[in-house]
PDB file of N, CA and C in Angstrom:
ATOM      1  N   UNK A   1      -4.487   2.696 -11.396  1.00  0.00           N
ATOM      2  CA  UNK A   1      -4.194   4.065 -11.060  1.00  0.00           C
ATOM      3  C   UNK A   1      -3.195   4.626 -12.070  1.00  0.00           C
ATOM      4  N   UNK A   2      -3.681   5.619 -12.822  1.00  0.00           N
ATOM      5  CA  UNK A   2      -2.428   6.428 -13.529  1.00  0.00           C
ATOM      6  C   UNK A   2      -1.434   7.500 -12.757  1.00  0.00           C
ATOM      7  N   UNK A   3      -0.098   7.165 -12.802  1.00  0.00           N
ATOM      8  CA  UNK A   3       0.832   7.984 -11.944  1.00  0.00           C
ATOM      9  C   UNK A   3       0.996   9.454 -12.723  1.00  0.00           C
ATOM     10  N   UNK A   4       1.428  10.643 -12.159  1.00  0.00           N
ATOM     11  CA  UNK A   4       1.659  11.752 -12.771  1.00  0.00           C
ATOM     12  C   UNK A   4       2.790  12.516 -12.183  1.00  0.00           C
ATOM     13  N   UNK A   5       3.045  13.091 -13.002  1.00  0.00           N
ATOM     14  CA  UNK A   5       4.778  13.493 -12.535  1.00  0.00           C
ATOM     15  C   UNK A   5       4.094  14.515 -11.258  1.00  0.00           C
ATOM     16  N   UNK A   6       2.838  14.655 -11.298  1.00  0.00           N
ATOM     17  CA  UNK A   6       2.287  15.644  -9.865  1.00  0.00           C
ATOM     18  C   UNK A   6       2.729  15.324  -8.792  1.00  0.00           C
ATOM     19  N   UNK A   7       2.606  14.047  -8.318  1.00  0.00           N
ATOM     20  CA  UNK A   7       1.840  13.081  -7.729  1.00  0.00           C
ATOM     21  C   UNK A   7       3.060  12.771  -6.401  1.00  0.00           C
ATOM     22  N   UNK A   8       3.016  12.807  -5.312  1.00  0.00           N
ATOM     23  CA  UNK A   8       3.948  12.774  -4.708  1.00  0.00           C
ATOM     24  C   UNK A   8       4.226  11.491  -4.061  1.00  0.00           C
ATOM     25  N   UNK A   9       6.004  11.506  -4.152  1.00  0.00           N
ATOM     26  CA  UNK A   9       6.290  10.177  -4.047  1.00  0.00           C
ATOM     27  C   UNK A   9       5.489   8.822  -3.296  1.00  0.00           C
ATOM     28  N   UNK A  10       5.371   9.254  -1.748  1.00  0.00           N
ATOM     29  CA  UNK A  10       5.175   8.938  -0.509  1.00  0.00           C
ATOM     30  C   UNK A  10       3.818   8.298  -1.343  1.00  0.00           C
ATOM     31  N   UNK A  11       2.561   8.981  -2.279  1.00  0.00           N
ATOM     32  CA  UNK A  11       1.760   8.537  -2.243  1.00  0.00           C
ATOM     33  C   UNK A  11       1.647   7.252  -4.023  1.00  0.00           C
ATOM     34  N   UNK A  12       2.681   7.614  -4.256  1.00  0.00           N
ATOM     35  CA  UNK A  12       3.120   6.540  -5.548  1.00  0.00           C
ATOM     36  C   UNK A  12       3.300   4.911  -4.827  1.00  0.00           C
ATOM     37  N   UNK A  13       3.843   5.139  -3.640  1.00  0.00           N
ATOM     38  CA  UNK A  13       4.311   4.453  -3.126  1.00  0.00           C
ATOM     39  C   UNK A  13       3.241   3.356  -2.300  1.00  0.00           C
ATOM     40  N   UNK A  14       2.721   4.342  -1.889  1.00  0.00           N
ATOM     41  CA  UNK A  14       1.446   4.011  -1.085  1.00  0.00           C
ATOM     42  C   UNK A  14       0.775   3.318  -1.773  1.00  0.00           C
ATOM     43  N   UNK A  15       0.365   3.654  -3.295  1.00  0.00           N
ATOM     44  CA  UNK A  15      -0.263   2.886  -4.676  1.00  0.00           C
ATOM     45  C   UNK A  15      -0.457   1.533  -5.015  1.00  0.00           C
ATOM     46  N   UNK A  16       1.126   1.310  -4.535  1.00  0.00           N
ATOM     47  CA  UNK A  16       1.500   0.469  -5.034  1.00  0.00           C
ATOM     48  C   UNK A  16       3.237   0.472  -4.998  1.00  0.00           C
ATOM     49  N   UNK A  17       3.413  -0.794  -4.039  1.00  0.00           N
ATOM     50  CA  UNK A  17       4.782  -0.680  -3.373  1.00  0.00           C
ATOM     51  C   UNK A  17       5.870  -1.442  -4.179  1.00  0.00           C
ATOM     52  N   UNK A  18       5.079  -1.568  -5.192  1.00  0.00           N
ATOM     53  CA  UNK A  18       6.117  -2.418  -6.587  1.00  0.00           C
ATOM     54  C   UNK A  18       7.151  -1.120  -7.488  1.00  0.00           C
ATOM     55  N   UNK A  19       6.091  -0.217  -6.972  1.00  0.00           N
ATOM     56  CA  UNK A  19       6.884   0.404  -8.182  1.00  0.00           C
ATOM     57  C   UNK A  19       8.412   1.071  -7.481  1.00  0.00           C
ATOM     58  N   UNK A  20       8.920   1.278  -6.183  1.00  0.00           N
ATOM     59  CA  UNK A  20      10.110   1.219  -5.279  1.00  0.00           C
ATOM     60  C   UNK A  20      10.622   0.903  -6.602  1.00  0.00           C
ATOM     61  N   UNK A  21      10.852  -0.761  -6.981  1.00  0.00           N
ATOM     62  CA  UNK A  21      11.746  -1.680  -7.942  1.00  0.00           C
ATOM     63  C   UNK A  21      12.215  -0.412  -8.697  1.00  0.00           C
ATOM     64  N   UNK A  22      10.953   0.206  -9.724  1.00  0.00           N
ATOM     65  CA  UNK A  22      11.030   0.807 -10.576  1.00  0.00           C
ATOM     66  C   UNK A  22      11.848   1.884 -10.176  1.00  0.00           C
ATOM     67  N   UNK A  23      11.757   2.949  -9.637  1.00  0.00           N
ATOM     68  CA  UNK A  23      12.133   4.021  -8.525  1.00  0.00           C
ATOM     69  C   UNK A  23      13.923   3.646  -8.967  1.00  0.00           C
ATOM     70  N   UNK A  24      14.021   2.891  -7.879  1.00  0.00           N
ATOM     71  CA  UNK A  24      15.048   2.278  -7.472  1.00  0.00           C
ATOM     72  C   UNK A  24      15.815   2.098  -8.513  1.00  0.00           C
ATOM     73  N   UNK A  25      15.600   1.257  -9.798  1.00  0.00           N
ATOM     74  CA  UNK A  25      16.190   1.346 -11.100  1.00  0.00           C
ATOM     75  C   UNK A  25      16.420   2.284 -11.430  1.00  0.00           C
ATOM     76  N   UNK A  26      15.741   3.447 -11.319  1.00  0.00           N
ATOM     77  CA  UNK A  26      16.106   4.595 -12.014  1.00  0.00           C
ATOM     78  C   UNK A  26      17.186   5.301 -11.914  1.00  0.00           C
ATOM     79  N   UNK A  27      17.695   4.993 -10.294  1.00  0.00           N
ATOM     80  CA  UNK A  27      18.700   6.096 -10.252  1.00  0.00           C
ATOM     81  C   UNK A  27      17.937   6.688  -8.208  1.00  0.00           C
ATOM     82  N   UNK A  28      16.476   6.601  -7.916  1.00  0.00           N
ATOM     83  CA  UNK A  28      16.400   7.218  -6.843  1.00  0.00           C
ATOM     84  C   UNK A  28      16.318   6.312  -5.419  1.00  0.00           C
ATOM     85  N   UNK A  29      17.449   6.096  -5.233  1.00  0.00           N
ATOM     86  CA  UNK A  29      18.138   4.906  -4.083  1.00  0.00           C
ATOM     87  C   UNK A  29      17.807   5.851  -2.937  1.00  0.00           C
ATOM     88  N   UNK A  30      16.488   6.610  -2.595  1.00  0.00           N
ATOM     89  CA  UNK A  30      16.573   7.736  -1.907  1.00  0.00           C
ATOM     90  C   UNK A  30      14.751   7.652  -1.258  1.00  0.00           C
ATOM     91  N   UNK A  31      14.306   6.652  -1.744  1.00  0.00           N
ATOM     92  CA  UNK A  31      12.729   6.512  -1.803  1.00  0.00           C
ATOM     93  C   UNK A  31      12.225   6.299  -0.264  1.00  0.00           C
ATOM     94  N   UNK A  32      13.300   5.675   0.438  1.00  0.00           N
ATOM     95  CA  UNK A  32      12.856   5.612   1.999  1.00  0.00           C
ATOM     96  C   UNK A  32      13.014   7.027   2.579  1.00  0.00           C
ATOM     97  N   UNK A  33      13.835   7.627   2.320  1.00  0.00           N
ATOM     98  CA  UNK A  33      14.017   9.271   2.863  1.00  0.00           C
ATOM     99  C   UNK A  33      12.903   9.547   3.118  1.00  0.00           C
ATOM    100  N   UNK A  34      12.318   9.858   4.888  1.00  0.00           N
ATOM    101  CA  UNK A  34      11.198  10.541   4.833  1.00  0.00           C
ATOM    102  C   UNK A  34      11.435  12.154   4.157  1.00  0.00           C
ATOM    103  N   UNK A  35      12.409  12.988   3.385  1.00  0.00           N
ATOM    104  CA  UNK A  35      11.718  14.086   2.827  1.00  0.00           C
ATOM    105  C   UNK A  35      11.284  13.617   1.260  1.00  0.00           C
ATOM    106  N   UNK A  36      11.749  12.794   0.697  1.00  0.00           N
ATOM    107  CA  UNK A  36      11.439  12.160  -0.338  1.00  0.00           C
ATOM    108  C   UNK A  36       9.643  11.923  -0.604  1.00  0.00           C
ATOM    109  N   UNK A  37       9.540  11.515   0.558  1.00  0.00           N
ATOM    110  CA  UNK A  37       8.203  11.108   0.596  1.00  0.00           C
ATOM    111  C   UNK A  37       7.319  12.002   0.277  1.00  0.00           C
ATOM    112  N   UNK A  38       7.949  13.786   0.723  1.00  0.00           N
ATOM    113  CA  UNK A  38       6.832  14.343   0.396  1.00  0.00           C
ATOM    114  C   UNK A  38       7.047  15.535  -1.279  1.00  0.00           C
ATOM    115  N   UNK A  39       8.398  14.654  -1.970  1.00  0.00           N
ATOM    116  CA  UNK A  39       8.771  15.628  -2.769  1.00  0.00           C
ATOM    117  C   UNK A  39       7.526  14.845  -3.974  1.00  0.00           C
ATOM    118  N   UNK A  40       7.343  15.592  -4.620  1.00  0.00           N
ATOM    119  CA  UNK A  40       6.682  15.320  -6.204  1.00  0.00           C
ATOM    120  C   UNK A  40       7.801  14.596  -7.060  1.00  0.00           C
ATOM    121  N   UNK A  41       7.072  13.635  -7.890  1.00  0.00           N
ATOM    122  CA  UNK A  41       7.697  12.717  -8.706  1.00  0.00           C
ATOM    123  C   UNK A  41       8.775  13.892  -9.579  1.00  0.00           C
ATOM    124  N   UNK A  42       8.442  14.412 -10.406  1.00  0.00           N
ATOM    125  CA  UNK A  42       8.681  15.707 -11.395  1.00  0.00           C
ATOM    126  C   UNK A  42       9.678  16.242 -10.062  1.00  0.00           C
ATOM    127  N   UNK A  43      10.033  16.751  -9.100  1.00  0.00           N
ATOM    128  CA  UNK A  43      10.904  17.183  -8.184  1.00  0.00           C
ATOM    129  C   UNK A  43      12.218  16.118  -7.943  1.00  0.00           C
ATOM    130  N   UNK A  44      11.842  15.234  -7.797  1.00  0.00           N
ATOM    131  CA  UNK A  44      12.365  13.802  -7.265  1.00  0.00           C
ATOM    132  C   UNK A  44      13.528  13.621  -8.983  1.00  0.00           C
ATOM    133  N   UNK A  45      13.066  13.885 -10.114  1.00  0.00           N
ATOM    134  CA  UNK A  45      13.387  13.740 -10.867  1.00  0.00           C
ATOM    135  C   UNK A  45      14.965  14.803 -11.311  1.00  0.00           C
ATOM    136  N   UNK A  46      13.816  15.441 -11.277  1.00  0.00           N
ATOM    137  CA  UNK A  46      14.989  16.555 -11.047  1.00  0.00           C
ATOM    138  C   UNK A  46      16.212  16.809 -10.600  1.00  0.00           C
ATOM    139  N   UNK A  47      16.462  16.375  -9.658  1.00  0.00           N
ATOM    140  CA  UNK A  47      17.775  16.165  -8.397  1.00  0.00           C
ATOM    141  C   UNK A  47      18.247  15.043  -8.933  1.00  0.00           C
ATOM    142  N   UNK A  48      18.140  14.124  -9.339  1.00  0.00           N
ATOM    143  CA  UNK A  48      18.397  13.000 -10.098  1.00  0.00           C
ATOM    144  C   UNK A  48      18.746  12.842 -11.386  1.00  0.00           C
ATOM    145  N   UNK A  49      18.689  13.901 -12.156  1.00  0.00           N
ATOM    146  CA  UNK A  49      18.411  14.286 -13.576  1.00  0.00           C
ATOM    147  C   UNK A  49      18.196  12.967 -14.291  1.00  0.00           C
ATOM    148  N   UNK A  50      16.668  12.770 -14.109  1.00  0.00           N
ATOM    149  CA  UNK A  50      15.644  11.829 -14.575  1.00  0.00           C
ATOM    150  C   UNK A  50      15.046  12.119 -15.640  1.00  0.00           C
ATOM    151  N   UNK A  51      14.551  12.151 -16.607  1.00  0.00           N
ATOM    152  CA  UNK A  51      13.604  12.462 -17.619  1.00  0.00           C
ATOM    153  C   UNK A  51      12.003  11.909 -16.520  1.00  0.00           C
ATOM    154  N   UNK A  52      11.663  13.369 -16.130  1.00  0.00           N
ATOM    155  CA  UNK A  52      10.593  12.276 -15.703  1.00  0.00           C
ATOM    156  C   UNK A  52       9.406  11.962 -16.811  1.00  0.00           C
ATOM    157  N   UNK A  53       9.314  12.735 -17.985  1.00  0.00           N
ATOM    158  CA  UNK A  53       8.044  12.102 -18.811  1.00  0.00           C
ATOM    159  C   UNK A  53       8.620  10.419 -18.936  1.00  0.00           C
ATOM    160  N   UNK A  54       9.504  10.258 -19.096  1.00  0.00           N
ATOM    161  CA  UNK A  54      10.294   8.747 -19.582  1.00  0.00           C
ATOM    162  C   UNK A  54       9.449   7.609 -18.030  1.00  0.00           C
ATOM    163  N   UNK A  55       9.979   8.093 -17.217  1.00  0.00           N
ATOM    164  CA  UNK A  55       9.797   7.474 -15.911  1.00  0.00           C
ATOM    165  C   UNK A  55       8.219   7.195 -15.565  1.00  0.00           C
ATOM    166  N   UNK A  56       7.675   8.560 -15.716  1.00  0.00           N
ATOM    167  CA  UNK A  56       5.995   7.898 -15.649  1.00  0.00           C
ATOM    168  C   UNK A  56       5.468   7.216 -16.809  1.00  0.00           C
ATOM    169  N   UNK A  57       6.083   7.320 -17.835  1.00  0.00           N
ATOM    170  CA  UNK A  57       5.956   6.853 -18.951  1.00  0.00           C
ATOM    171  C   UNK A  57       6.138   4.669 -18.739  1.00  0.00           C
ATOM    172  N   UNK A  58       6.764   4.759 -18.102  1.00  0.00           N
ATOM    173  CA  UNK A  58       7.648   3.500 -17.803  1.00  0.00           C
ATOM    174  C   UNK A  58       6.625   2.974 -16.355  1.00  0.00           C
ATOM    175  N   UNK A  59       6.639   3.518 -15.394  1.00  0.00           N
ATOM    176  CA  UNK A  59       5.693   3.490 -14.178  1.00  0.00           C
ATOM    177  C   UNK A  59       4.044   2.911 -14.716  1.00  0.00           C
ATOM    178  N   UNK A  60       3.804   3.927 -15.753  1.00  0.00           N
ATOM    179  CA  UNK A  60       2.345   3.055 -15.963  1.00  0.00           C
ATOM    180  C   UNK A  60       2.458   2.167 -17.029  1.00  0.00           C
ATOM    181  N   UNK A  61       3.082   1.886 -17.620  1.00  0.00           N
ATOM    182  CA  UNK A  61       3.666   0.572 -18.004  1.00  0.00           C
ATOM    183  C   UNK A  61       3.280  -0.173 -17.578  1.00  0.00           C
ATOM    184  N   UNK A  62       3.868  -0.695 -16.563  1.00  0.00           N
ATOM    185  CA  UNK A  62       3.951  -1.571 -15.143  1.00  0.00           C
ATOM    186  C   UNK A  62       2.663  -1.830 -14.871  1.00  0.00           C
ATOM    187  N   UNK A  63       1.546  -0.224 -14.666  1.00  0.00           N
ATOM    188  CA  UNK A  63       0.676  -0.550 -13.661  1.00  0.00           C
ATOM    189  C   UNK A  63       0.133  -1.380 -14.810  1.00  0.00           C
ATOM    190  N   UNK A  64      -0.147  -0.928 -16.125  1.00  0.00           N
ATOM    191  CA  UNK A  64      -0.886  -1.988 -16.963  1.00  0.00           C
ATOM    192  C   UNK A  64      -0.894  -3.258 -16.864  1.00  0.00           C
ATOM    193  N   UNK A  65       0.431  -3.439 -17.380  1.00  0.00           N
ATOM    194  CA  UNK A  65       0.888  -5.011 -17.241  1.00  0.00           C
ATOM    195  C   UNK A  65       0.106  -5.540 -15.791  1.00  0.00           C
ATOM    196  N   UNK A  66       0.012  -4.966 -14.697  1.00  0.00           N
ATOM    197  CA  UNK A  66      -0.214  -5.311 -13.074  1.00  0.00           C
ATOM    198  C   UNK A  66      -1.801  -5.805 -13.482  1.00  0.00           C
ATOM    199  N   UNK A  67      -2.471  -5.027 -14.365  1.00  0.00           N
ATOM    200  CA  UNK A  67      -4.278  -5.241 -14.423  1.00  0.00           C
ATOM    201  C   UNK A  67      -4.824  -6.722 -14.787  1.00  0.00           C
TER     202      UNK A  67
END
């Protein structure tokens, strides 16, 4: 699955529950928050001041390596 800064958390998550780790590294210690769940990655980032191209950039990384 390719992630997109669209893509809302709750269902990143849903994806694939590895990537939390990732999340979590970043800075968003906030991923259980049910409003979290329904913010967009690119939103989520934001409030966090994330680079999110960096972050999905880094996220499908992962999923590769996962194949």
């Amino acid at each position: 699955m390719i992630i997109t800064k669209d893509m809302k958390i709750g269902d990143i998550i849903r994806a694939d529950f590895n990537i939390v780790e990732i999340l979590m590294g970043a800075g968003m210690h906030c991923v259980g928050c049910p409003s979290a769940q329904g913010e967009t990655l690119e939103q989520a980032c934001m409030v966090h001041g994330i680079d999110v191209d960096d972050l999905v950039e880094e996220i499908n990384q992962f999923e590769k390596s996962q194949a």
